[in-house]
C-alpha atoms as a PDB file:
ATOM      1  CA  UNK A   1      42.201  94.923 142.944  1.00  0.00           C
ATOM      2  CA  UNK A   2      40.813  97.911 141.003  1.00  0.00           C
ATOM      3  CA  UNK A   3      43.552 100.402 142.766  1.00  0.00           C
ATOM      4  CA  UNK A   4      46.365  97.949 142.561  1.00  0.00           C
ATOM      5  CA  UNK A   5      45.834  97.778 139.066  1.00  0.00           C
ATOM      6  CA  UNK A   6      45.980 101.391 138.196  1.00  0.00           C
ATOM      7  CA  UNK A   7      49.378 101.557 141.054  1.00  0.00           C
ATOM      8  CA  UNK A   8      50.684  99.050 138.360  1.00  0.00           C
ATOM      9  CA  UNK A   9      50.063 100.904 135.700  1.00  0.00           C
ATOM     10  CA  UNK A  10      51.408 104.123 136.766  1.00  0.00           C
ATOM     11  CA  UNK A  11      54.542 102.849 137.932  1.00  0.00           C
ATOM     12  CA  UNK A  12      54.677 101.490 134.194  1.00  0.00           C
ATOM     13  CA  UNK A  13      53.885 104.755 132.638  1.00  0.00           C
ATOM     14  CA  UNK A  14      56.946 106.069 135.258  1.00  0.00           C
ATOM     15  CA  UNK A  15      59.262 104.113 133.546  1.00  0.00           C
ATOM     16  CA  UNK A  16      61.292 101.419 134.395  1.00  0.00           C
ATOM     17  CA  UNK A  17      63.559  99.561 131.693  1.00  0.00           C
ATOM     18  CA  UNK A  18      62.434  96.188 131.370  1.00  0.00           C
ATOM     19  CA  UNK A  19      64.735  93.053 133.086  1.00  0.00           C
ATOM     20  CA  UNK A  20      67.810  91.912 130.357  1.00  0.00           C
ATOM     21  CA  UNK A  21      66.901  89.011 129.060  1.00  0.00           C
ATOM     22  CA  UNK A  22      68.818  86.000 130.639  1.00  0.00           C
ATOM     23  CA  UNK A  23      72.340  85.300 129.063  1.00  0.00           C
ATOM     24  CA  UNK A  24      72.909  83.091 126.339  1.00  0.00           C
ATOM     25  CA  UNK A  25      74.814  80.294 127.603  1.00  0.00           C
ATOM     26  CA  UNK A  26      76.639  79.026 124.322  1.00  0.00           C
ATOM     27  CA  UNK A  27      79.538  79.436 121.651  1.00  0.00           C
ATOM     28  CA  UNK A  28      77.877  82.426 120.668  1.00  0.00           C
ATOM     29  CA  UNK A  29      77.282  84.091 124.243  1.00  0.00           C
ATOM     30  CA  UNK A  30      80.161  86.283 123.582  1.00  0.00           C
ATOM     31  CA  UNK A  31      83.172  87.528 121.159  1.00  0.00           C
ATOM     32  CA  UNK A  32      85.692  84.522 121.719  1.00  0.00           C
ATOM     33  CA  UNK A  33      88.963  84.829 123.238  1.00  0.00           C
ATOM     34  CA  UNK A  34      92.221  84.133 121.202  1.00  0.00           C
ATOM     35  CA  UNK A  35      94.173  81.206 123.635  1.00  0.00           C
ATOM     36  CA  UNK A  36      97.796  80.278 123.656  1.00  0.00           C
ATOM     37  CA  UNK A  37      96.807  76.699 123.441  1.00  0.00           C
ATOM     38  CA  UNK A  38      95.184  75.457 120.530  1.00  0.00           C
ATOM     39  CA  UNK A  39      91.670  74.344 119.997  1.00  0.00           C
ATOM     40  CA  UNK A  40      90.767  70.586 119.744  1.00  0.00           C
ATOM     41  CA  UNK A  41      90.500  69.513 115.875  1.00  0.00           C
ATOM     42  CA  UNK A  42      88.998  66.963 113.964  1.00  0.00           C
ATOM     43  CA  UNK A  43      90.799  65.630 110.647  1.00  0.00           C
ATOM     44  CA  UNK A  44      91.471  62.397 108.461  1.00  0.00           C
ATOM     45  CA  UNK A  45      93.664  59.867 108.262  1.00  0.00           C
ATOM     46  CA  UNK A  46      93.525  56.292 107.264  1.00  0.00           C
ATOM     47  CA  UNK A  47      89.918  56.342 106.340  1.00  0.00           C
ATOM     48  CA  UNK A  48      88.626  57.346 108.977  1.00  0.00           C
ATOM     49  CA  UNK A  49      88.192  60.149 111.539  1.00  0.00           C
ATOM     50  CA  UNK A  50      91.105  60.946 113.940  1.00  0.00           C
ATOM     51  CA  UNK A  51      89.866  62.989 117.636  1.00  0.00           C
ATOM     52  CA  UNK A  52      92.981  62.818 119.563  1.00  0.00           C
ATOM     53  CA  UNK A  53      92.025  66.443 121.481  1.00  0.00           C
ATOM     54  CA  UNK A  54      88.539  64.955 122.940  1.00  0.00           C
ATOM     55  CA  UNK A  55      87.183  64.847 125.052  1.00  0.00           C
ATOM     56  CA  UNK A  56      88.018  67.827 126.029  1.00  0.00           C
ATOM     57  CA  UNK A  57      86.958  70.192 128.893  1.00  0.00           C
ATOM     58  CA  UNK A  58      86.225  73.763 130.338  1.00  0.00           C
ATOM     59  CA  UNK A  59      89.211  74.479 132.870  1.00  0.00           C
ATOM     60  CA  UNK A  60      86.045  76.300 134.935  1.00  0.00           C
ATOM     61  CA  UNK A  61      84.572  72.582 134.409  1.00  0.00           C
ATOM     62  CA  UNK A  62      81.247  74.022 133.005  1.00  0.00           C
ATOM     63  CA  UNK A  63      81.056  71.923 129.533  1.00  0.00           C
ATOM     64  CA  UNK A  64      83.101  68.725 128.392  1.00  0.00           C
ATOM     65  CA  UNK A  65      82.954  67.856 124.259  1.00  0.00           C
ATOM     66  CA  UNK A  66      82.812  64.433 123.788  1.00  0.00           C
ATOM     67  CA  UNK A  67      83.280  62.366 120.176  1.00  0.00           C
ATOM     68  CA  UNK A  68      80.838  59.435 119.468  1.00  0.00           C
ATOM     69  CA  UNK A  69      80.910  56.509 116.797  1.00  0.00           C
ATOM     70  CA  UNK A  70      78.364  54.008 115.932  1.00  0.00           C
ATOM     71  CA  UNK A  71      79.946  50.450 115.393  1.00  0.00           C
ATOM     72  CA  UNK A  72      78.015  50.311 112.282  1.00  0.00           C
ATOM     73  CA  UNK A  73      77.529  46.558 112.485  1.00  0.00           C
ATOM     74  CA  UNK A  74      79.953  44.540 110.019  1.00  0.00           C
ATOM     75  CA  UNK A  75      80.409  47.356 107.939  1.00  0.00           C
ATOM     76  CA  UNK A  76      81.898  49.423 110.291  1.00  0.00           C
ATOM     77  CA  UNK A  77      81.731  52.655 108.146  1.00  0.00           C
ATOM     78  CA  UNK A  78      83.296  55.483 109.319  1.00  0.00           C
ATOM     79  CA  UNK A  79      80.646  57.805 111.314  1.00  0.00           C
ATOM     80  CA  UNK A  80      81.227  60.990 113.424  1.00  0.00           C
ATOM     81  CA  UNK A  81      79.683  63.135 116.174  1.00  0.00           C
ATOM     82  CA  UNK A  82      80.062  65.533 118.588  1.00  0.00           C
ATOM     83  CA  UNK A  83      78.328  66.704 122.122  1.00  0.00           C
ATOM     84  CA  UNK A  84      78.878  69.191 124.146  1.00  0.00           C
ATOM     85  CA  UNK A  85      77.581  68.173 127.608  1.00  0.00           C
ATOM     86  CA  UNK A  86      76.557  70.259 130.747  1.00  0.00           C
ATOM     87  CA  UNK A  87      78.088  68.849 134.521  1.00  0.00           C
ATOM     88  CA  UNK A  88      75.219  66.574 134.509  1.00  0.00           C
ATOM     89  CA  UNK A  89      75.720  64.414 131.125  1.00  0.00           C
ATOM     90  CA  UNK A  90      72.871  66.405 129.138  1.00  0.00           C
ATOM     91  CA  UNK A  91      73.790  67.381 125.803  1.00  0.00           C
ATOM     92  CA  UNK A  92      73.434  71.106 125.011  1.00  0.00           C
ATOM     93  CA  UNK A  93      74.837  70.909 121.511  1.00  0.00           C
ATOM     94  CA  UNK A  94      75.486  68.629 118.798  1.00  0.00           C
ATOM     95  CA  UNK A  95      77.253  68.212 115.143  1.00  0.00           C
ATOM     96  CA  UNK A  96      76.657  65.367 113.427  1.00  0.00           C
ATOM     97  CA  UNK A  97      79.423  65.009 111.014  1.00  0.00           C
ATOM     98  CA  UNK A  98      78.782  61.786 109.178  1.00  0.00           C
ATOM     99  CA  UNK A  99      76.365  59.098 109.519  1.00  0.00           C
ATOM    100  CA  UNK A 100      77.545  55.387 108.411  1.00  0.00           C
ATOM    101  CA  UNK A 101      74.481  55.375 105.488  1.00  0.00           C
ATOM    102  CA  UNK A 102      76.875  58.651 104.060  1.00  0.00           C
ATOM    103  CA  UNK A 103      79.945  57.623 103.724  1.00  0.00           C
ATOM    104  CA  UNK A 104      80.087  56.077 100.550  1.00  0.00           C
ATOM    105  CA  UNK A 105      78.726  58.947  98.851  1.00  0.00           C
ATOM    106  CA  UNK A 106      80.282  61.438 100.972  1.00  0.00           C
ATOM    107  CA  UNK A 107      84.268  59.883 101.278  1.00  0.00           C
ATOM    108  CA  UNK A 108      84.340  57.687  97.849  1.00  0.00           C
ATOM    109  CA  UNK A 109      87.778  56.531  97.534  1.00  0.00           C
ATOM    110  CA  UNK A 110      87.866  57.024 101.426  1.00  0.00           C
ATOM    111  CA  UNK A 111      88.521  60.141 100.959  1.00  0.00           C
ATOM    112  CA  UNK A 112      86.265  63.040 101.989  1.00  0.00           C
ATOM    113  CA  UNK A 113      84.699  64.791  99.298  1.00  0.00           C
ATOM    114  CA  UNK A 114      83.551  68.584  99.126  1.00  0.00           C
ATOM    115  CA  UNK A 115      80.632  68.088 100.896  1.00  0.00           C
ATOM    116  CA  UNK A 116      82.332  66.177 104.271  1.00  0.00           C
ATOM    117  CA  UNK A 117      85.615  68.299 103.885  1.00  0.00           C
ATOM    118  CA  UNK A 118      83.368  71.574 104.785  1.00  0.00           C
ATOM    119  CA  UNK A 119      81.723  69.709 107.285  1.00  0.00           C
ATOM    120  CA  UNK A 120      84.720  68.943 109.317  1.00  0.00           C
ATOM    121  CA  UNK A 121      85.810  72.780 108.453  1.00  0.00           C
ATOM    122  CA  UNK A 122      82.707  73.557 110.010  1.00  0.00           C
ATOM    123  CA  UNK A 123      83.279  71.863 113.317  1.00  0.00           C
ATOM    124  CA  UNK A 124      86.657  72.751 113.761  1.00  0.00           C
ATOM    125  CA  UNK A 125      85.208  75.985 113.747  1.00  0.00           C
ATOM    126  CA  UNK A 126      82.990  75.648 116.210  1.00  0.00           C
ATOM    127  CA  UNK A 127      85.254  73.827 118.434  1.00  0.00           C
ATOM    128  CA  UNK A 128      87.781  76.754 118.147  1.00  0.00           C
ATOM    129  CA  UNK A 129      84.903  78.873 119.150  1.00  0.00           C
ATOM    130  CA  UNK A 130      83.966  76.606 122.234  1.00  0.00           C
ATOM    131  CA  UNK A 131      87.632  76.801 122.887  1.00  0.00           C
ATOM    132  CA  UNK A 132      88.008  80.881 122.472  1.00  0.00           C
ATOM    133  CA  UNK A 133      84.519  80.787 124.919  1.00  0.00           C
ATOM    134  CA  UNK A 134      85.407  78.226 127.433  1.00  0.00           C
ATOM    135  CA  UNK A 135      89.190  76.984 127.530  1.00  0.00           C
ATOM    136  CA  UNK A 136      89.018  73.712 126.361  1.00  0.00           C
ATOM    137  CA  UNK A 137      91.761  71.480 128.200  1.00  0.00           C
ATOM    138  CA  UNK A 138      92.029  68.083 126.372  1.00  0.00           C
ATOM    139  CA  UNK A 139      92.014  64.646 128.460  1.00  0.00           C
ATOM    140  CA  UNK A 140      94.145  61.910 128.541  1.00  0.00           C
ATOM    141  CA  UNK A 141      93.167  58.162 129.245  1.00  0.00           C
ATOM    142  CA  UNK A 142      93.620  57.182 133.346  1.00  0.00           C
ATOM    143  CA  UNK A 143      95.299  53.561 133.368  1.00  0.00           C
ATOM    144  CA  UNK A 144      92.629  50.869 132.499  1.00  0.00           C
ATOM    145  CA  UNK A 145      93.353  47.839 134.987  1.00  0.00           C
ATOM    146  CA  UNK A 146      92.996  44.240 133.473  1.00  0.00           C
ATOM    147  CA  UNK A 147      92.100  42.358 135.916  1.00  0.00           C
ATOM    148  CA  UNK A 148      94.187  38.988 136.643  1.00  0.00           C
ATOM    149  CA  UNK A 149      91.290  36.748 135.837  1.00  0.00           C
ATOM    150  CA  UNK A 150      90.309  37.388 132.499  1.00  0.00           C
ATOM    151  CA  UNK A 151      87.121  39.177 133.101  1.00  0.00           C
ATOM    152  CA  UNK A 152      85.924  42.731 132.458  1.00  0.00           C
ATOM    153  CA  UNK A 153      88.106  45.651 133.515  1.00  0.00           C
ATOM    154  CA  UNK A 154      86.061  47.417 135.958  1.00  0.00           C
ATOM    155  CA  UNK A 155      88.785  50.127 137.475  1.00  0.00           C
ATOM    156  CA  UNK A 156      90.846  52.685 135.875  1.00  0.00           C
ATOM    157  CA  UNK A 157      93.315  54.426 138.131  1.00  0.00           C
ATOM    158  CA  UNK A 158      95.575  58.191 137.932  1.00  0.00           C
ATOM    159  CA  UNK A 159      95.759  61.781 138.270  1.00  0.00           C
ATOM    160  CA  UNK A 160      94.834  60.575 142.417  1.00  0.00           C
ATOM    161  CA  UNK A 161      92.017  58.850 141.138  1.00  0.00           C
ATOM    162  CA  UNK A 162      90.632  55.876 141.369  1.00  0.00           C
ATOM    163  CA  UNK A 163      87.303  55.062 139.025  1.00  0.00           C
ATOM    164  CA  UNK A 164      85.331  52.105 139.480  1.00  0.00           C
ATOM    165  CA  UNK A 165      82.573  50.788 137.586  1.00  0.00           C
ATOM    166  CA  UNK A 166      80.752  48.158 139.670  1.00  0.00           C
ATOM    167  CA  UNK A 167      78.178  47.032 136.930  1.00  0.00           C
ATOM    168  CA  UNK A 168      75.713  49.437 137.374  1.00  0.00           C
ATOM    169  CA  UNK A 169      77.362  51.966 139.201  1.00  0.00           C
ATOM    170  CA  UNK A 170      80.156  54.380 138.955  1.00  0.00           C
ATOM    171  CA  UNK A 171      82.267  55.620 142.054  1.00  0.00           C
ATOM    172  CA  UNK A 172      85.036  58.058 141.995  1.00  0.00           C
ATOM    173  CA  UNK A 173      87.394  57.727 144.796  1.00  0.00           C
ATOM    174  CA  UNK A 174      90.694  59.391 145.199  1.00  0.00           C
ATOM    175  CA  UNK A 175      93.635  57.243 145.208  1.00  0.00           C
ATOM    176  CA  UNK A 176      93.613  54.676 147.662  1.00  0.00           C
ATOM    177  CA  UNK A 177      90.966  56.116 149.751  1.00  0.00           C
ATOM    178  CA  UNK A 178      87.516  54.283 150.388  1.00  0.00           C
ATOM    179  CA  UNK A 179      85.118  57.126 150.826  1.00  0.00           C
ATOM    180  CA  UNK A 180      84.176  58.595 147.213  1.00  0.00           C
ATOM    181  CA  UNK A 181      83.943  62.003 145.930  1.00  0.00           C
ATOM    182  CA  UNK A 182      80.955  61.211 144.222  1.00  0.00           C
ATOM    183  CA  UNK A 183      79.131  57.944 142.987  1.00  0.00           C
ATOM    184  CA  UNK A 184      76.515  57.915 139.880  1.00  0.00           C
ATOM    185  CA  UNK A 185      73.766  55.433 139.467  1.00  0.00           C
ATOM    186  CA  UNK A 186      74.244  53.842 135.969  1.00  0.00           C
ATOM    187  CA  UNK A 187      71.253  51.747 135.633  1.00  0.00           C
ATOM    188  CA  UNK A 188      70.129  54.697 132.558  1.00  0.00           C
ATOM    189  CA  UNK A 189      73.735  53.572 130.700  1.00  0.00           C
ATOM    190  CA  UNK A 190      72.811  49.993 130.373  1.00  0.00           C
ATOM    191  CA  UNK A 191      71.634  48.241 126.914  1.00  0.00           C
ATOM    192  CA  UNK A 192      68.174  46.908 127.679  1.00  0.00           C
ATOM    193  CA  UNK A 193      67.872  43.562 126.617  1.00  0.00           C
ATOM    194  CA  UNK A 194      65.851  43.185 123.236  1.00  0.00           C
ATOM    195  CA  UNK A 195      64.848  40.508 120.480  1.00  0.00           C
ATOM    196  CA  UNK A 196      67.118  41.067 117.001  1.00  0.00           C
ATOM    197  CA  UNK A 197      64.307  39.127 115.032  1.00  0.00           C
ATOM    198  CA  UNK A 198      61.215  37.433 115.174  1.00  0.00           C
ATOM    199  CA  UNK A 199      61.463  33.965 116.698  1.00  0.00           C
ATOM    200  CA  UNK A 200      65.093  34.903 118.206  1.00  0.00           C
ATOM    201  CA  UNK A 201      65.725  34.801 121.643  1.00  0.00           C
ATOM    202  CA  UNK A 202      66.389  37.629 123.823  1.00  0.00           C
ATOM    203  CA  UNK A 203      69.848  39.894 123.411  1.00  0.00           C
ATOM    204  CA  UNK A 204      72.043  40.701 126.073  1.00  0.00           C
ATOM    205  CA  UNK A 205      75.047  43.680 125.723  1.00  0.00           C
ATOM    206  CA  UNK A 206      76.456  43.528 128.943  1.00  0.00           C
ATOM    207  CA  UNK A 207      78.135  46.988 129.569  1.00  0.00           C
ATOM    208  CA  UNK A 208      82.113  47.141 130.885  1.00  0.00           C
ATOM    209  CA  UNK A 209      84.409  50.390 131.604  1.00  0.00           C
ATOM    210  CA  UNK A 210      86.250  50.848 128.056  1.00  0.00           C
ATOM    211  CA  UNK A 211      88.041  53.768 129.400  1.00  0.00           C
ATOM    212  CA  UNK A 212      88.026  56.778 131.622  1.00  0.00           C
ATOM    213  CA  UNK A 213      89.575  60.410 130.742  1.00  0.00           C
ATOM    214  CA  UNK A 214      90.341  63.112 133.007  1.00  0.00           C
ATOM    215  CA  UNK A 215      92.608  66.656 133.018  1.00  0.00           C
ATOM    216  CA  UNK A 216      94.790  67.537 135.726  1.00  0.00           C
ATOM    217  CA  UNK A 217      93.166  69.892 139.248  1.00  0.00           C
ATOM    218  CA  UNK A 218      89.281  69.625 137.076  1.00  0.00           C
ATOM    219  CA  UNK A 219      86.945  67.545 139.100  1.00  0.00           C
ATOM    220  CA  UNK A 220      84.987  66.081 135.930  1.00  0.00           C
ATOM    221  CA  UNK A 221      85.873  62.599 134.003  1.00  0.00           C
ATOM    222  CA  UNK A 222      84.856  61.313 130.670  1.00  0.00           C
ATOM    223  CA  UNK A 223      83.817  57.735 131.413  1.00  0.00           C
ATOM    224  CA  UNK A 224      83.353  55.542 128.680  1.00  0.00           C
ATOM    225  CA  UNK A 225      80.779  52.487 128.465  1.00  0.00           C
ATOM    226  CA  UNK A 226      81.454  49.395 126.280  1.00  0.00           C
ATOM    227  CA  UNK A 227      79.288  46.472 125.272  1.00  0.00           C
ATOM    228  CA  UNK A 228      80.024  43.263 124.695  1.00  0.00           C
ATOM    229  CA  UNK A 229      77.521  41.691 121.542  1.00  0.00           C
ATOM    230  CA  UNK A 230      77.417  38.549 119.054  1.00  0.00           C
ATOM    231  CA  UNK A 231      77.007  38.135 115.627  1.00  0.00           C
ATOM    232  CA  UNK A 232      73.506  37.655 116.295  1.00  0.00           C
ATOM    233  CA  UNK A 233      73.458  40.267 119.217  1.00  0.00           C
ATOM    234  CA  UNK A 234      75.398  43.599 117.673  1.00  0.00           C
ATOM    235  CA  UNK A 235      76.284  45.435 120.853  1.00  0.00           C
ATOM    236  CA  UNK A 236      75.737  49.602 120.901  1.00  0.00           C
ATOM    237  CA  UNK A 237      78.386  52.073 120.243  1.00  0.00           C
ATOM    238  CA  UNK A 238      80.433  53.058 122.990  1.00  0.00           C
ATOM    239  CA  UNK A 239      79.152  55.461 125.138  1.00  0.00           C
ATOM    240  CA  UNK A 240      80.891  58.195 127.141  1.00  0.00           C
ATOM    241  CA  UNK A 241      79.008  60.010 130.155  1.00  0.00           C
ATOM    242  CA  UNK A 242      80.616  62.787 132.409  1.00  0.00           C
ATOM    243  CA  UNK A 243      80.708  62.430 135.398  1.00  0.00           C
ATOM    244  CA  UNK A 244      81.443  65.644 137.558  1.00  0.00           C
ATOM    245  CA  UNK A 245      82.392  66.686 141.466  1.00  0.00           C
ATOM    246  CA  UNK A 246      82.469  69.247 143.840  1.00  0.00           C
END
């Protein structure tokens, strides 16, 4: 042990440079590139926030950026925020915008004051340095089916997809075919049930497909969870999870 010790420490005293340290993986991993297609962006209109560019993802299918809102209840404030996920639906970054308890100090007149106008400034600069980093495409809705009966859509269908939420699963399939590329246990996306008060009885938010996004030749989709709730039951905000394939 002795001898190996002092090997060790010669071979030091030799000289070797020490390892790199591992890359960043972020926004800031390198100088941005300038794109010809522009960078999603968040702004205002009719009291309230407009995100018609997200989600959005990386053409290499690395990150997606997803936008979510609190219901806020029977106020319904306006609220804001935004994730940037990994392939597997964990959140690596996130700007909170505006919480609901904010807004009527922060958009009186429901318009945003100093304070929230440099916070959207300030994520529309990040996303345009996501986008410069990573090549954000946007996604557009796949068609939600209705189903004839009157009960909860379950399947979204396009781009050669079909999506399928079976109530506490999610299969992607393509078009018409039965095997799928991929299926996702979504046990982790449903509400749990809950009391709203002493002496009430138990809450149920039973959880249906609100929508599903995807961008042309990227094996990834935005899938987004919806609750159904009472006035005595408020259901959760939507959810989105991505969902990705090889």
């Amino acid at each position: 042990m002795r001898t190996l010790a002092l090997v060790l420490l010669a071979l030091a005293a030799c000289g070797g440079s020490p390892a790199p340290p591992p890359e960043v993986l972020s926004s800031h991993a390198s100088e941005p590139l300038a794109r010809d297609t522009a960078a999603p962006k968040i702004t205002w209109a009719d009291n309230t926030f407009v995100t018609a560019t997200l989600p959005a993802v990386a053409r290499a299918a690395e990150i997606t950026v997803v936008a979510l809102r609190d219901h806020d209840g029977g106020r319904g404030y306006p609220n804001l925020e935004i994730e940037v996920r990994d392939r597997n639906d964990k959140t690596i970054q996130s700007i909170t915008i505006l919480i609901p308890n904010e807004y009527e100090t922060l958009a009186p007149d429901g318009k945003p004051g100093d304070v929230l106008a440099k916070r959207i400034e300030a994520a529309n600069a990040e996303l345009a340095k996501l986008h410069g980093v990573h090549d954000l495409v946007p996604m557009k809705p796949l068609d939600l089916q209705k189903p004839a009966d009157g009960s909860d859509p379950h399947l979204a269908i396009g781009d050669n997809l079909d999506v399928d939420w079976n109530k506490d699963h999610l299969h992607v399939f393509p078009h018409n075919v039965d095997r799928p590329v991929t299926t996702v246990d979504g046990h982790g996306w449903l509400a749990p049930s809950h009391t709203s008060c002493a002496g009430c009885g138990v809450c149920e938010n039973p959880a249906f497909l609100g929508a599903v996004y995807h961008a042309p030749a990227i094996n990834i989709v935005v899938v987004e969870i919806r609750y159904h709730g009472t006035d005595t039951c408020e259901e959760p905000g939507d959810q989105p999870h991505v969902v990705a394939w090889y």
